[in-house]
Protein backbone atom coordinates (compact mmCIF):
# COMPACT_ATOMS: atom_id res chain seq x y z
CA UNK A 1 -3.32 -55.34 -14.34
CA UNK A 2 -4.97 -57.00 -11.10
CA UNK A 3 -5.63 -54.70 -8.59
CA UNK A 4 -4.22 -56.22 -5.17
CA UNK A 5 -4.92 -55.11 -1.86
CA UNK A 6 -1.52 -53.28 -1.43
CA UNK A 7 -2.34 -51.33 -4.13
CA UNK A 8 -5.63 -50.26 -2.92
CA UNK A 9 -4.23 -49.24 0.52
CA UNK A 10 -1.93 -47.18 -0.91
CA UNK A 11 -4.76 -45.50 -3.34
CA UNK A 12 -6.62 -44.86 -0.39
CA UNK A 13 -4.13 -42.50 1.46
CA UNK A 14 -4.90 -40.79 -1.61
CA UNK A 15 -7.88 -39.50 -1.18
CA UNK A 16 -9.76 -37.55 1.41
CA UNK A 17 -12.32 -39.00 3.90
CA UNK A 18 -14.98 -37.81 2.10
CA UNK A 19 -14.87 -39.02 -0.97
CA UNK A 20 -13.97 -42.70 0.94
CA UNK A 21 -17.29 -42.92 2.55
CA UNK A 22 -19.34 -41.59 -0.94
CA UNK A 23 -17.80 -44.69 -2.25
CA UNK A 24 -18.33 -46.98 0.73
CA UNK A 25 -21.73 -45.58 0.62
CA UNK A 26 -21.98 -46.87 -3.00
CA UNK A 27 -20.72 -50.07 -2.91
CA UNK A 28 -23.22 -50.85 0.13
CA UNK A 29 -26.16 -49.54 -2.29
CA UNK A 30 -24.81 -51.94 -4.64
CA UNK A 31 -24.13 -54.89 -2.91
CA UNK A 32 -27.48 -54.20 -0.86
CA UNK A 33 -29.59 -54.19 -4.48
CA UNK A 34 -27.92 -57.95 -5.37
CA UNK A 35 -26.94 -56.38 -9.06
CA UNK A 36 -23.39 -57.66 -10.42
CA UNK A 37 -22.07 -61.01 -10.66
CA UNK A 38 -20.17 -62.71 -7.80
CA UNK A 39 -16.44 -62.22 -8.55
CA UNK A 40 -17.34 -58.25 -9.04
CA UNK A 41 -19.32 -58.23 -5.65
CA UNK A 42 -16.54 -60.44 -3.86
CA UNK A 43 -14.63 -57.85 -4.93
CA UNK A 44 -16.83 -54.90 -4.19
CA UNK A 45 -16.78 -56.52 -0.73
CA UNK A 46 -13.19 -56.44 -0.37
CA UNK A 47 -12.70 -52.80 -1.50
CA UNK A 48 -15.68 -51.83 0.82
CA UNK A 49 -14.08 -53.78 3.88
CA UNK A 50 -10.55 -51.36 3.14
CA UNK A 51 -12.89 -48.03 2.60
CA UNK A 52 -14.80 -49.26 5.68
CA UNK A 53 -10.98 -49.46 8.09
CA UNK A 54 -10.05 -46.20 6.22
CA UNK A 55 -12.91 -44.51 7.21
CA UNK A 56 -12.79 -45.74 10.85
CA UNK A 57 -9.15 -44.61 11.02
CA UNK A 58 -9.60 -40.88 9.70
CA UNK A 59 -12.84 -41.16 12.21
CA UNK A 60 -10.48 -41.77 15.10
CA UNK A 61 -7.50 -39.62 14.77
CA UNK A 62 -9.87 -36.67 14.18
CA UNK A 63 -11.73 -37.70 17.62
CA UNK A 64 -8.52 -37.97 19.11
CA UNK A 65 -7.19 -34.73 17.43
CA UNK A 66 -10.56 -32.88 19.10
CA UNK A 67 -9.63 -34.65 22.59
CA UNK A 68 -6.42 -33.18 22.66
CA UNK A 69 -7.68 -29.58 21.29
CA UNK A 70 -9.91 -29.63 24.42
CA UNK A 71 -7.67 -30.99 26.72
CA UNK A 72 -5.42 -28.31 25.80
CA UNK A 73 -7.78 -25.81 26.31
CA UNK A 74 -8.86 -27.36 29.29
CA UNK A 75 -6.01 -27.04 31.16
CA UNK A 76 -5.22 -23.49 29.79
CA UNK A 77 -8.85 -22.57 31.25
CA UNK A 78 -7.79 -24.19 34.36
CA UNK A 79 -4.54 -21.43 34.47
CA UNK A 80 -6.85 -18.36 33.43
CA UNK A 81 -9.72 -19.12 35.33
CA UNK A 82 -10.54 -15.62 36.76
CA UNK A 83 -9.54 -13.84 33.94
CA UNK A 84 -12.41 -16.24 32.24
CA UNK A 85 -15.09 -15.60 35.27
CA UNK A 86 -14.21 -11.54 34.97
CA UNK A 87 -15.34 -12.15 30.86
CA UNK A 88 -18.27 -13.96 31.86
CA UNK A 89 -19.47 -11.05 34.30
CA UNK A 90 -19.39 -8.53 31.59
CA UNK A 91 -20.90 -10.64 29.21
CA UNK A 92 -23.42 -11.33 31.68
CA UNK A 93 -23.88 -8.18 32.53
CA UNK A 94 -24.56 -6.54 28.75
């Protein structure tokens, strides 16, 4: 069975971000050390371009996941804003 690009993607949702760059990481090391013959690096390549996108995808929804956290938090500091300073006085103060 040829694996096709489709089927990749779909593998990849599969897994966790993690394990995506440990492999990314390894096909770089092997492409990097010239070992394998061309059709198997051509297709090392391709995989590594798809764990490469992956990897920049989980990268940005968890930055923009963060954003939000501290915009959230942000604007609930901006509503309890004494109530903070009054914590930070007594934590000062200990």
């Amino acid at each position: 069975m040829v694996k096709t690009s489709e089927n990749t993607k779909a593998s990849l949702s599969d897994i966790p971000f993690e394990q995506a760059l440990k492999e990314l990481e390894a096909i770089v090391r092997k492409l990097e050390s010239g070992s394998g013959d061309l059709e198997g690096s051509i297709n090392e390549y391709v995989r590594g371009t798809e764990l490469k996108e992956f990897c920049l995808d989980k990268l940005k929804k968890a930055r923009l996941k963060v954003e939000s956290i501290l915009k959230t938090q942000n604007n609930d500091d901006e509503g309890s804003a004494s109530g903070d300073s009054l914590s930070l006085q007594l934590f000062d103060a200990k």
